[in-house]
PDB file of N, CA and C in Angstrom:
ATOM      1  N   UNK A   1      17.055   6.137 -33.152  1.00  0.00           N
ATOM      2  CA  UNK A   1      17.320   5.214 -32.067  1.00  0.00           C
ATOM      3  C   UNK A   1      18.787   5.286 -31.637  1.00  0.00           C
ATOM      4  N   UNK A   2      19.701   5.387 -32.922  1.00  0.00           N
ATOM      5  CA  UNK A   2      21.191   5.304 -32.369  1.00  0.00           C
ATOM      6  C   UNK A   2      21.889   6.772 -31.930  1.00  0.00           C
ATOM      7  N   UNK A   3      20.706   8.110 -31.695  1.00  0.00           N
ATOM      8  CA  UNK A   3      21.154   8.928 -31.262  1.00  0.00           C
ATOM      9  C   UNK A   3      20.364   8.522 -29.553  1.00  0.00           C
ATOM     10  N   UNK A   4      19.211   8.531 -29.346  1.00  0.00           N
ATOM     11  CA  UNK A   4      18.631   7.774 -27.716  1.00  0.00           C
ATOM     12  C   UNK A   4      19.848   7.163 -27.379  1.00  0.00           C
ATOM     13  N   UNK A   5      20.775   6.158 -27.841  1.00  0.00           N
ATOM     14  CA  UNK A   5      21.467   5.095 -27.262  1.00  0.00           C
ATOM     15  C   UNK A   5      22.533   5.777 -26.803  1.00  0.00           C
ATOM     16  N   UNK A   6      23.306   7.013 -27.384  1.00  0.00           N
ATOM     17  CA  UNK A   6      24.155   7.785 -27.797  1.00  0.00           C
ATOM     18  C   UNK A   6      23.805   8.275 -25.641  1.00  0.00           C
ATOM     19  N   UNK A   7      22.627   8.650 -25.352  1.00  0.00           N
ATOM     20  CA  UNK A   7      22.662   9.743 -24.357  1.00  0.00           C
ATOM     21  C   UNK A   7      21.575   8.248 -23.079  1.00  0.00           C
ATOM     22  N   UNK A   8      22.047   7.268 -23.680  1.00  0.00           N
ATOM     23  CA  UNK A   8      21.348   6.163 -22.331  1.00  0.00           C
ATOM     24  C   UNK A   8      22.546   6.626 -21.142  1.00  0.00           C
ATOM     25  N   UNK A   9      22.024   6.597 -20.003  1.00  0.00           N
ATOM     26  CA  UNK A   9      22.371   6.734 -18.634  1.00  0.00           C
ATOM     27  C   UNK A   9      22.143   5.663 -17.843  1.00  0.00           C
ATOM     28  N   UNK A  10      23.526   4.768 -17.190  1.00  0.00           N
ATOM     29  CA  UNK A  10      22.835   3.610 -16.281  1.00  0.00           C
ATOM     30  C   UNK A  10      23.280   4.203 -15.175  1.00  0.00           C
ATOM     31  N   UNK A  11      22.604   4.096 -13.863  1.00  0.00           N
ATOM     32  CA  UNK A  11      23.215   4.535 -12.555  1.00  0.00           C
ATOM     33  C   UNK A  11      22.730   3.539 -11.611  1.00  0.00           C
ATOM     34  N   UNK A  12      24.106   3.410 -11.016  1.00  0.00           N
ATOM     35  CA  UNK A  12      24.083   2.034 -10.002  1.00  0.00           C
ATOM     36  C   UNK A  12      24.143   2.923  -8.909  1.00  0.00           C
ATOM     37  N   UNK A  13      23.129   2.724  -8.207  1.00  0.00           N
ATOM     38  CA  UNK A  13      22.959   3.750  -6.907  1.00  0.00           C
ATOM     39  C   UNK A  13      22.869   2.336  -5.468  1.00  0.00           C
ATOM     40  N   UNK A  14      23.656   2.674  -4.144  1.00  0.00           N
ATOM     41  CA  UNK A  14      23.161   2.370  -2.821  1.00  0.00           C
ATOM     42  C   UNK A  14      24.047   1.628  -2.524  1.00  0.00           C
ATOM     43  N   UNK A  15      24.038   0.545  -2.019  1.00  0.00           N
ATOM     44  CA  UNK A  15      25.207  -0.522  -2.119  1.00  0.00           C
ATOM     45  C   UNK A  15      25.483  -1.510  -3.313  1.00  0.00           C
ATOM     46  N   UNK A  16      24.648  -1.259  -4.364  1.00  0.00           N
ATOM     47  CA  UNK A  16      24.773  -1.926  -5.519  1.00  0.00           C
ATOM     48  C   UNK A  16      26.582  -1.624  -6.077  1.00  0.00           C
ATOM     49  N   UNK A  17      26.988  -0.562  -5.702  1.00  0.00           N
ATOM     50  CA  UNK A  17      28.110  -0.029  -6.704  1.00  0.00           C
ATOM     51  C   UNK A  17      29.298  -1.198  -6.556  1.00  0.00           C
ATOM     52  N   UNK A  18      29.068  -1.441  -5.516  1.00  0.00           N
ATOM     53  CA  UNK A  18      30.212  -2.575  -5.431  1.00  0.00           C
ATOM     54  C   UNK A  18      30.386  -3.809  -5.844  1.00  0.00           C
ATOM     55  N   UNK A  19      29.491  -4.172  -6.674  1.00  0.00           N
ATOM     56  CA  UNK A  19      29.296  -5.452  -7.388  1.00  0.00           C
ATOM     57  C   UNK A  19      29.294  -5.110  -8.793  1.00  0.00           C
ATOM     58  N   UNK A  20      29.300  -3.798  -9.532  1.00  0.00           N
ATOM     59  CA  UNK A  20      29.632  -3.423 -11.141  1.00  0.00           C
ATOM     60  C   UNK A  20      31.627  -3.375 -10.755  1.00  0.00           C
ATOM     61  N   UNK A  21      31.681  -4.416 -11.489  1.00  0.00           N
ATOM     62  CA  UNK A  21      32.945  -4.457 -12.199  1.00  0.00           C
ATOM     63  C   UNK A  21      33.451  -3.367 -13.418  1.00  0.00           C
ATOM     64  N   UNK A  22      32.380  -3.772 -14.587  1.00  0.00           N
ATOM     65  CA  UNK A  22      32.891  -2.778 -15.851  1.00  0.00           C
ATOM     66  C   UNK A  22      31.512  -2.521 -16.576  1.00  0.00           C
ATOM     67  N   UNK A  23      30.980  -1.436 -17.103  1.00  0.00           N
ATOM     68  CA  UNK A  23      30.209  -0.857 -18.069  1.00  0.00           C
ATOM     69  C   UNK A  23      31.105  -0.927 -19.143  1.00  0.00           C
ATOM     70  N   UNK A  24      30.661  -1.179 -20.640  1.00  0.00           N
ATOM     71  CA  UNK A  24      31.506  -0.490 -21.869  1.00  0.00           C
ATOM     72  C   UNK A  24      30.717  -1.044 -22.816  1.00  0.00           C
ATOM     73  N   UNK A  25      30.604  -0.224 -23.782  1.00  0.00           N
ATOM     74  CA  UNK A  25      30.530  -0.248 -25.111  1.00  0.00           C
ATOM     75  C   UNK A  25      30.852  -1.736 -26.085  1.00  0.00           C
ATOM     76  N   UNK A  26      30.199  -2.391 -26.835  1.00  0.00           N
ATOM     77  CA  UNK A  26      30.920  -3.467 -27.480  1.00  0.00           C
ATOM     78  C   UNK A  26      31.107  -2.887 -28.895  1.00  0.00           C
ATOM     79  N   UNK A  27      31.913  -3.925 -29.558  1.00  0.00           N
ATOM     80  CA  UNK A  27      31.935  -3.391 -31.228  1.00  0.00           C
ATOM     81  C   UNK A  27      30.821  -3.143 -31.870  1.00  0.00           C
ATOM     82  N   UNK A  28      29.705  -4.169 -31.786  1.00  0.00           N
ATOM     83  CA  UNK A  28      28.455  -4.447 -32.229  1.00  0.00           C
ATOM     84  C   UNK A  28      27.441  -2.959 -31.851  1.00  0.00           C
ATOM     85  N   UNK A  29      27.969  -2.736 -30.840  1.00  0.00           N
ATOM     86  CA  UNK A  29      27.530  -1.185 -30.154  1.00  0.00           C
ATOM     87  C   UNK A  29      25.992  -1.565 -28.951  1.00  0.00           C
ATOM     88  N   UNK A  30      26.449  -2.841 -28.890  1.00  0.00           N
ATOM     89  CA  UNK A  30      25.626  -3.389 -28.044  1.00  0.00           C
ATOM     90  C   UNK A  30      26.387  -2.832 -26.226  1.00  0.00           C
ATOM     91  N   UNK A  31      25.698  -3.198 -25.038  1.00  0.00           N
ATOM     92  CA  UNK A  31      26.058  -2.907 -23.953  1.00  0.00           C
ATOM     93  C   UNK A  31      26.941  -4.036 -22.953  1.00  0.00           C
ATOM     94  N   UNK A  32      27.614  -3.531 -22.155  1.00  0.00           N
ATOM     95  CA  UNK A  32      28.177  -4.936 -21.159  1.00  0.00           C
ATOM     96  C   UNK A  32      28.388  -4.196 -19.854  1.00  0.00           C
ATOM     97  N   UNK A  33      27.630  -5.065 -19.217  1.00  0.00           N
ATOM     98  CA  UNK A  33      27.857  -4.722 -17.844  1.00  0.00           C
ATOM     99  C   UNK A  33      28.364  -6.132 -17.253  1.00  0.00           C
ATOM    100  N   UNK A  34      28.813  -5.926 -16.465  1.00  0.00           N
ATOM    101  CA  UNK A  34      29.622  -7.203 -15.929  1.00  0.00           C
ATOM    102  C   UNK A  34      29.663  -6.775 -13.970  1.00  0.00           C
ATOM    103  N   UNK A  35      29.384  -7.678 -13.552  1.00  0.00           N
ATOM    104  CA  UNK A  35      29.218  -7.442 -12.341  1.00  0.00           C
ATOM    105  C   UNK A  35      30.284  -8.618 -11.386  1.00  0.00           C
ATOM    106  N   UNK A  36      31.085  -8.456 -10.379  1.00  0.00           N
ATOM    107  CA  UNK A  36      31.911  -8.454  -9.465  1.00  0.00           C
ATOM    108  C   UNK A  36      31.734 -10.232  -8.949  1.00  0.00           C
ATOM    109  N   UNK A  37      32.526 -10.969  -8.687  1.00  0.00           N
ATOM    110  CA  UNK A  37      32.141 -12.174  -7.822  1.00  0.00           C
ATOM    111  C   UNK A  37      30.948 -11.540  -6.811  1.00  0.00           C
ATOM    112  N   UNK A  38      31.326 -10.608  -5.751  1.00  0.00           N
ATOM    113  CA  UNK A  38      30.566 -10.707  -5.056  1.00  0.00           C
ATOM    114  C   UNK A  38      29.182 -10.530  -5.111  1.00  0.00           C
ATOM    115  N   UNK A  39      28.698 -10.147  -6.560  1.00  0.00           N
ATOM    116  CA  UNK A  39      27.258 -10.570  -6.843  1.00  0.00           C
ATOM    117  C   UNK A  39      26.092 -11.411  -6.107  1.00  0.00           C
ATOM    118  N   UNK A  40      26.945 -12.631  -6.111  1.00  0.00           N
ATOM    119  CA  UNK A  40      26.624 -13.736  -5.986  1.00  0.00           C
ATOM    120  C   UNK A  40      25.906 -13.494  -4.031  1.00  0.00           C
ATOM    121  N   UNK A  41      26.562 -12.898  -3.888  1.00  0.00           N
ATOM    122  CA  UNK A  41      26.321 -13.048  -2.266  1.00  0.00           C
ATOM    123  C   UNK A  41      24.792 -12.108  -1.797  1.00  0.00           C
ATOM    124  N   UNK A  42      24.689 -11.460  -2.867  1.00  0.00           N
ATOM    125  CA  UNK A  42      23.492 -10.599  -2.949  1.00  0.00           C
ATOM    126  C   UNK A  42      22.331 -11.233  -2.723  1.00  0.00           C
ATOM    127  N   UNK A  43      22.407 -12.411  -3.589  1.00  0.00           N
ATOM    128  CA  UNK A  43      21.455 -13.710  -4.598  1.00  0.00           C
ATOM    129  C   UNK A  43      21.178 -13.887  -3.184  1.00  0.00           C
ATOM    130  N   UNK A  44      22.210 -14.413  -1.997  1.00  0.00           N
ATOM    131  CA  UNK A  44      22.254 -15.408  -1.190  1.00  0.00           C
ATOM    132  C   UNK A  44      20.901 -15.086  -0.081  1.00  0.00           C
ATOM    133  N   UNK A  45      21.195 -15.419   1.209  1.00  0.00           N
ATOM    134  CA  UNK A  45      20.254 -15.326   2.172  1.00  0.00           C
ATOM    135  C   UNK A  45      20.353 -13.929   2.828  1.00  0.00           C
ATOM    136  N   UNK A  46      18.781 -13.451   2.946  1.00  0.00           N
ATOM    137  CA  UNK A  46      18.911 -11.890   2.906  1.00  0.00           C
ATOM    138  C   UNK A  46      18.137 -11.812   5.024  1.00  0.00           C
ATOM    139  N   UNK A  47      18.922 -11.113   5.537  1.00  0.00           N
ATOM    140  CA  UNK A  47      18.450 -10.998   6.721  1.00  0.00           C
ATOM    141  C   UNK A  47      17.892  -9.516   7.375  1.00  0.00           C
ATOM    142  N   UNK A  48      16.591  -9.421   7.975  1.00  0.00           N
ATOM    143  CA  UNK A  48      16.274  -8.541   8.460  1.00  0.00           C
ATOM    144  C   UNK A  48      16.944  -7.736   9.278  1.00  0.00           C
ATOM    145  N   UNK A  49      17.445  -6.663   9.146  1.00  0.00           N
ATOM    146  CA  UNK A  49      17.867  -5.979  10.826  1.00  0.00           C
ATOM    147  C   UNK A  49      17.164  -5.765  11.714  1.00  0.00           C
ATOM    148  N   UNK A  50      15.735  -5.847  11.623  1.00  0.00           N
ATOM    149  CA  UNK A  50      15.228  -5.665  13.104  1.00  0.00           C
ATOM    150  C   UNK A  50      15.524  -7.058  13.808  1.00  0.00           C
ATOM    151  N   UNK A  51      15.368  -8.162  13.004  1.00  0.00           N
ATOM    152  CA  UNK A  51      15.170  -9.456  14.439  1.00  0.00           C
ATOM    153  C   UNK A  51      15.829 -10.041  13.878  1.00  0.00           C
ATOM    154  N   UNK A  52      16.948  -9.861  12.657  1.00  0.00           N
ATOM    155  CA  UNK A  52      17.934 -10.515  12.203  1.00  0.00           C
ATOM    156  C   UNK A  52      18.191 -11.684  11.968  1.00  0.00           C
ATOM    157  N   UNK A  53      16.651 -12.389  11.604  1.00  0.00           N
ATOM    158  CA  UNK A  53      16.329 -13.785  11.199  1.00  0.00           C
ATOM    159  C   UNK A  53      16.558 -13.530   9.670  1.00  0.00           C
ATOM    160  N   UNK A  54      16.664 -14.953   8.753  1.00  0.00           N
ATOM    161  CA  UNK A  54      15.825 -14.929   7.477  1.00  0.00           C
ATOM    162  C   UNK A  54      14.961 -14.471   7.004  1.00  0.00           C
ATOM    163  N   UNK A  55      15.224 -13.730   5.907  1.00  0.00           N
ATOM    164  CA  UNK A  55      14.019 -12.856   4.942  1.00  0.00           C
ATOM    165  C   UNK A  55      13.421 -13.953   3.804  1.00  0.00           C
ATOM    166  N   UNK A  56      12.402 -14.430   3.510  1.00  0.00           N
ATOM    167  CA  UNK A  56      12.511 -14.725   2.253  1.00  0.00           C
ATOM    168  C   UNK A  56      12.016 -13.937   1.516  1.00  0.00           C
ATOM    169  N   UNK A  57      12.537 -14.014  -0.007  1.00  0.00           N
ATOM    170  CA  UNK A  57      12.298 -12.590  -1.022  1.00  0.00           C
ATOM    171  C   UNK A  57      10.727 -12.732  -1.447  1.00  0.00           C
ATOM    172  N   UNK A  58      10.323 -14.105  -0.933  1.00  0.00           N
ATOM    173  CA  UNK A  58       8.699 -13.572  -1.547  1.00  0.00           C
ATOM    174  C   UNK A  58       7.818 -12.728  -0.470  1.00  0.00           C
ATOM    175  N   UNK A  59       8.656 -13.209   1.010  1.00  0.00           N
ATOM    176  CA  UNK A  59       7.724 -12.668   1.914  1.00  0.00           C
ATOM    177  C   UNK A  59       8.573 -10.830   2.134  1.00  0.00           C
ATOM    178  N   UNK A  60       9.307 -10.900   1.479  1.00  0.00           N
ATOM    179  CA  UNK A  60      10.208  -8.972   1.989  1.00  0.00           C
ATOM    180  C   UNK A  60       9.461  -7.775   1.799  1.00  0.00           C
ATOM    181  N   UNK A  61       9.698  -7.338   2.367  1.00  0.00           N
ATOM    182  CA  UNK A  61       9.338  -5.796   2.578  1.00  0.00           C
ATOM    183  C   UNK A  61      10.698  -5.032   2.138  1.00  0.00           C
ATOM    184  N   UNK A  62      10.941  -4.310   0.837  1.00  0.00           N
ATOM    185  CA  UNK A  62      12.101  -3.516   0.738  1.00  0.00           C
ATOM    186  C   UNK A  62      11.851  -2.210   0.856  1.00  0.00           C
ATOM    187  N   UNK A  63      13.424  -1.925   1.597  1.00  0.00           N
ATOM    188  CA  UNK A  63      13.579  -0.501   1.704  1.00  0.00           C
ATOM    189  C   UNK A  63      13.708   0.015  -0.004  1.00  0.00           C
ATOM    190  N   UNK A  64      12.744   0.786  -0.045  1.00  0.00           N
ATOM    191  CA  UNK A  64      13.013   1.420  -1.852  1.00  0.00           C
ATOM    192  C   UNK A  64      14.395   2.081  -1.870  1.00  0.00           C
ATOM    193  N   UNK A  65      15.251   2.289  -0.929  1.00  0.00           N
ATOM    194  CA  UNK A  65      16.187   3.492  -0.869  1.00  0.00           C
ATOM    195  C   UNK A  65      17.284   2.320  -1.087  1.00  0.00           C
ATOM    196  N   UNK A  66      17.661   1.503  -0.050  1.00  0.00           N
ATOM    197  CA  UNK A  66      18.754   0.986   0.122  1.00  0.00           C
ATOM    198  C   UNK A  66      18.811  -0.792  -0.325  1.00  0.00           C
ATOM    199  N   UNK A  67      17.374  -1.303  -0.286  1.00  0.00           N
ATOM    200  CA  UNK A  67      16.778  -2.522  -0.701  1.00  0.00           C
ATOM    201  C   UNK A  67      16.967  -3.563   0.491  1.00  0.00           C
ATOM    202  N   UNK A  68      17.227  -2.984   1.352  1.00  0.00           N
ATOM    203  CA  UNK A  68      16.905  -3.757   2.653  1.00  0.00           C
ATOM    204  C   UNK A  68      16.009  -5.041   2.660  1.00  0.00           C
ATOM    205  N   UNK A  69      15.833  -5.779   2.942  1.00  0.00           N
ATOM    206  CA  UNK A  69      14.766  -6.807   3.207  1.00  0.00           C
ATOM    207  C   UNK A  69      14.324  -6.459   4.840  1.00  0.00           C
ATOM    208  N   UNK A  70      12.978  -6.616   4.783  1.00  0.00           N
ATOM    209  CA  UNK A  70      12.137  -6.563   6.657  1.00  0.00           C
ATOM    210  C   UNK A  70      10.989  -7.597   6.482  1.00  0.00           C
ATOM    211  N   UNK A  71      11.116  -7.975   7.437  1.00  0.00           N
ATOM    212  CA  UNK A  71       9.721  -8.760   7.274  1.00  0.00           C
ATOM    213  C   UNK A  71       8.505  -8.175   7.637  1.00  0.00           C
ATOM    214  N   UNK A  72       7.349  -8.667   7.332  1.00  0.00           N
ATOM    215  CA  UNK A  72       5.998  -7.747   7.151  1.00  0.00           C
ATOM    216  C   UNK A  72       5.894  -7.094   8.377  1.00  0.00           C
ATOM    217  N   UNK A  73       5.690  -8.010   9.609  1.00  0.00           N
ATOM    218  CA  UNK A  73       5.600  -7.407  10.808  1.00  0.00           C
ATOM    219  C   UNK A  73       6.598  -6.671  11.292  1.00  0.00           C
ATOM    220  N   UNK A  74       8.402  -6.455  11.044  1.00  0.00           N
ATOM    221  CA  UNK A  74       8.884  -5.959  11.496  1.00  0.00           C
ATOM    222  C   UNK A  74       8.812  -4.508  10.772  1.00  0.00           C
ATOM    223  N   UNK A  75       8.415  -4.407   9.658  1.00  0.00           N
ATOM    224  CA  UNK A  75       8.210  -3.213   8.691  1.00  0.00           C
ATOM    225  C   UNK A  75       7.070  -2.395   9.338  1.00  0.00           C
ATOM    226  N   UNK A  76       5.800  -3.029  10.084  1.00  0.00           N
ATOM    227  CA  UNK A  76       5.215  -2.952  10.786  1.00  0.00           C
ATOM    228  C   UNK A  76       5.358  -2.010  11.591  1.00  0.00           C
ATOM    229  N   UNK A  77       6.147  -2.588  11.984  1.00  0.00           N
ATOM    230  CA  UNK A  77       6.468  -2.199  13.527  1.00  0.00           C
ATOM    231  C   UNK A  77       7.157  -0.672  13.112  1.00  0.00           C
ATOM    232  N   UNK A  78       8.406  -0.714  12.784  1.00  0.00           N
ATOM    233  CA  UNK A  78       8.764   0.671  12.017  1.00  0.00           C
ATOM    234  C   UNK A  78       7.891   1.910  11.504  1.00  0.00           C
ATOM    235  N   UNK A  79       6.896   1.323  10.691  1.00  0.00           N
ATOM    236  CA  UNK A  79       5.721   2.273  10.140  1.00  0.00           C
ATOM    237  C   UNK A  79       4.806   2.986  11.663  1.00  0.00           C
ATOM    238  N   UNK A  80       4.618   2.038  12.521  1.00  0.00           N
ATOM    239  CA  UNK A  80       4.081   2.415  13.970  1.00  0.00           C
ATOM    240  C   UNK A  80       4.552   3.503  14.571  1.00  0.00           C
ATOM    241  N   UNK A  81       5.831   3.595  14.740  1.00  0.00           N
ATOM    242  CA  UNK A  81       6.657   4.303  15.141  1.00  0.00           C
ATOM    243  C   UNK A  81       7.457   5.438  14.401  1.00  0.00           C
ATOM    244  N   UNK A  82       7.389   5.292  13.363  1.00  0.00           N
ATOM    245  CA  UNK A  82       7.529   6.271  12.302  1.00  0.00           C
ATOM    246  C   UNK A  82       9.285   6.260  12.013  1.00  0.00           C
ATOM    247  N   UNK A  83       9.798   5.070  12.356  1.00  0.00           N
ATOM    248  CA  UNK A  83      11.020   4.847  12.438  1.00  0.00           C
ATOM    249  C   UNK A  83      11.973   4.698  10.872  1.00  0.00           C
ATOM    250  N   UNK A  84      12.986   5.110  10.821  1.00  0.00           N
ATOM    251  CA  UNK A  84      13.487   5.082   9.330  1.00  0.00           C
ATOM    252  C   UNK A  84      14.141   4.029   8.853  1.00  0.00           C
ATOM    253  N   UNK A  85      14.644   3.798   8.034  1.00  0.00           N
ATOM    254  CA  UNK A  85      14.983   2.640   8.029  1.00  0.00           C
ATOM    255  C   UNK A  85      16.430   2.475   8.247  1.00  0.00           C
ATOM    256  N   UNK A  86      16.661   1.170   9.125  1.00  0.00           N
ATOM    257  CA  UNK A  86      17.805   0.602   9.687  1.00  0.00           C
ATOM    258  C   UNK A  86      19.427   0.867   9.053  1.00  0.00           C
ATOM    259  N   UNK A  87      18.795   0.670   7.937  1.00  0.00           N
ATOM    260  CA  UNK A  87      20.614   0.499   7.439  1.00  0.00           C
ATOM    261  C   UNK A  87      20.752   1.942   6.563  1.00  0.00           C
ATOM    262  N   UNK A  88      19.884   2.107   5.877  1.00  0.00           N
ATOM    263  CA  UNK A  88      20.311   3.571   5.208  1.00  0.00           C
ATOM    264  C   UNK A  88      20.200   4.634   6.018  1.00  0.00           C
ATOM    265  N   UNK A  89      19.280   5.342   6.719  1.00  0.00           N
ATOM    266  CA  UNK A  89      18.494   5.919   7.879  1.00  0.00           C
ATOM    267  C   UNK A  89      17.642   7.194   6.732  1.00  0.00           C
ATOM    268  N   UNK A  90      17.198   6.685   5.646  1.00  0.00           N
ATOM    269  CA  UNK A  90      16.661   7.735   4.509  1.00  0.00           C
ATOM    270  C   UNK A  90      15.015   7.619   4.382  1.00  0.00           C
ATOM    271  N   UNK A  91      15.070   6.395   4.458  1.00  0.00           N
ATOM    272  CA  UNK A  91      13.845   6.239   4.149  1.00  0.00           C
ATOM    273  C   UNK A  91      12.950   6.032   5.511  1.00  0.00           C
ATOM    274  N   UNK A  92      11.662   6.405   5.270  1.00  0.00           N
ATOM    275  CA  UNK A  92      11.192   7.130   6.691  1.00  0.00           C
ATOM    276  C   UNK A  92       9.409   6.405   6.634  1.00  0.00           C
ATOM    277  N   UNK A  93       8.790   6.099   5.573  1.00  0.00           N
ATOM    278  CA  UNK A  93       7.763   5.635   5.402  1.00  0.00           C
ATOM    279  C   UNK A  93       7.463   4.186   4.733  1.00  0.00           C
ATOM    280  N   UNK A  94       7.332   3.890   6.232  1.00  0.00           N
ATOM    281  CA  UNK A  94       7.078   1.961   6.178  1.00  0.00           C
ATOM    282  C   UNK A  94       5.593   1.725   5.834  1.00  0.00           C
ATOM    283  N   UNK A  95       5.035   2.979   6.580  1.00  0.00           N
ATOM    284  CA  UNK A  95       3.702   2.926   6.470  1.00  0.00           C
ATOM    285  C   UNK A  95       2.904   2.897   5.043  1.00  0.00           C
ATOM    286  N   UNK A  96       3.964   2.764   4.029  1.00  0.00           N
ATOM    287  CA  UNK A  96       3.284   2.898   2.613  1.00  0.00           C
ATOM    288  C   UNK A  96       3.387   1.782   2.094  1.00  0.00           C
ATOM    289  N   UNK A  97       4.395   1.189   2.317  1.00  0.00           N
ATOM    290  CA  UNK A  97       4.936  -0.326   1.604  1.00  0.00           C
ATOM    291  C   UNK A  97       4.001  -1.691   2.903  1.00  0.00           C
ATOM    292  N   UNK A  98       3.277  -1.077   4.130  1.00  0.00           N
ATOM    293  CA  UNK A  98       2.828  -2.491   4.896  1.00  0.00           C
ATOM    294  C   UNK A  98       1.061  -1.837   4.766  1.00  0.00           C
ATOM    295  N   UNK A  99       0.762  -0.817   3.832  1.00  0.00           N
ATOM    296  CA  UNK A  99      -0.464  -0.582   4.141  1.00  0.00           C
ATOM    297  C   UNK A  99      -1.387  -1.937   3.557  1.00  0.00           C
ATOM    298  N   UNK A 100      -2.143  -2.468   3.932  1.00  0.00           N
ATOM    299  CA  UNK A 100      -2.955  -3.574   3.116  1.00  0.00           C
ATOM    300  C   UNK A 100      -2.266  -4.817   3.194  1.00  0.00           C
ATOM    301  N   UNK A 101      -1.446  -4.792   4.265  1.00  0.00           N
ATOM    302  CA  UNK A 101      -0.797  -6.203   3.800  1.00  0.00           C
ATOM    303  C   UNK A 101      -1.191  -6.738   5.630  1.00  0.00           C
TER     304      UNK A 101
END
């Protein structure tokens, strides 16, 4: 186990990077990640870019790439059109995340 721990990999990928403060090692050989005040603003109220209202996180549609919040119908709408997504421009299939919904 304490050779696995030896070769663990964390990667903060997208706009996440800016809210890790410090990774390190403790004595105990336990882990610490510590993340930035601006954390907090993450938590806060998340807004769509298509119609740039309120998202709420139970009703979101995320971009898997960048974690965007959309709302169902505006994700919709994107998948229709085959449009990528707003803020990263990577991700390209809405049509997978609004199928059945």
């Amino acid at each position: 186990m304490e050779e696995l721990l030896k070769r663990l990999r964390l990667e903060i990928v997208g706009d996440f990077r800016q809210y890790l403060s410090k990774i390190e090692q403790t004595g105990d050989g336990s882990w610490e990640v510590v993340l930035t005040e601006r954390a907090d603003a993450f938590a806060g109220t998340m807004e769509c870019p298509v119609d740039r209202e309120e998202v709420r996180v139970e009703d979101a549609v995320l971009c898997p790439t960048c974690y965007t919040p959309y709302h169902v119908d505006c994700a919709k709408i994107l998948a229709s059109r085959s449009e990528k997504c707003w803020k990263c421009d990577r991700f390209d299939r809405f049509d997978l995340l609004v199928r059945g919904k």
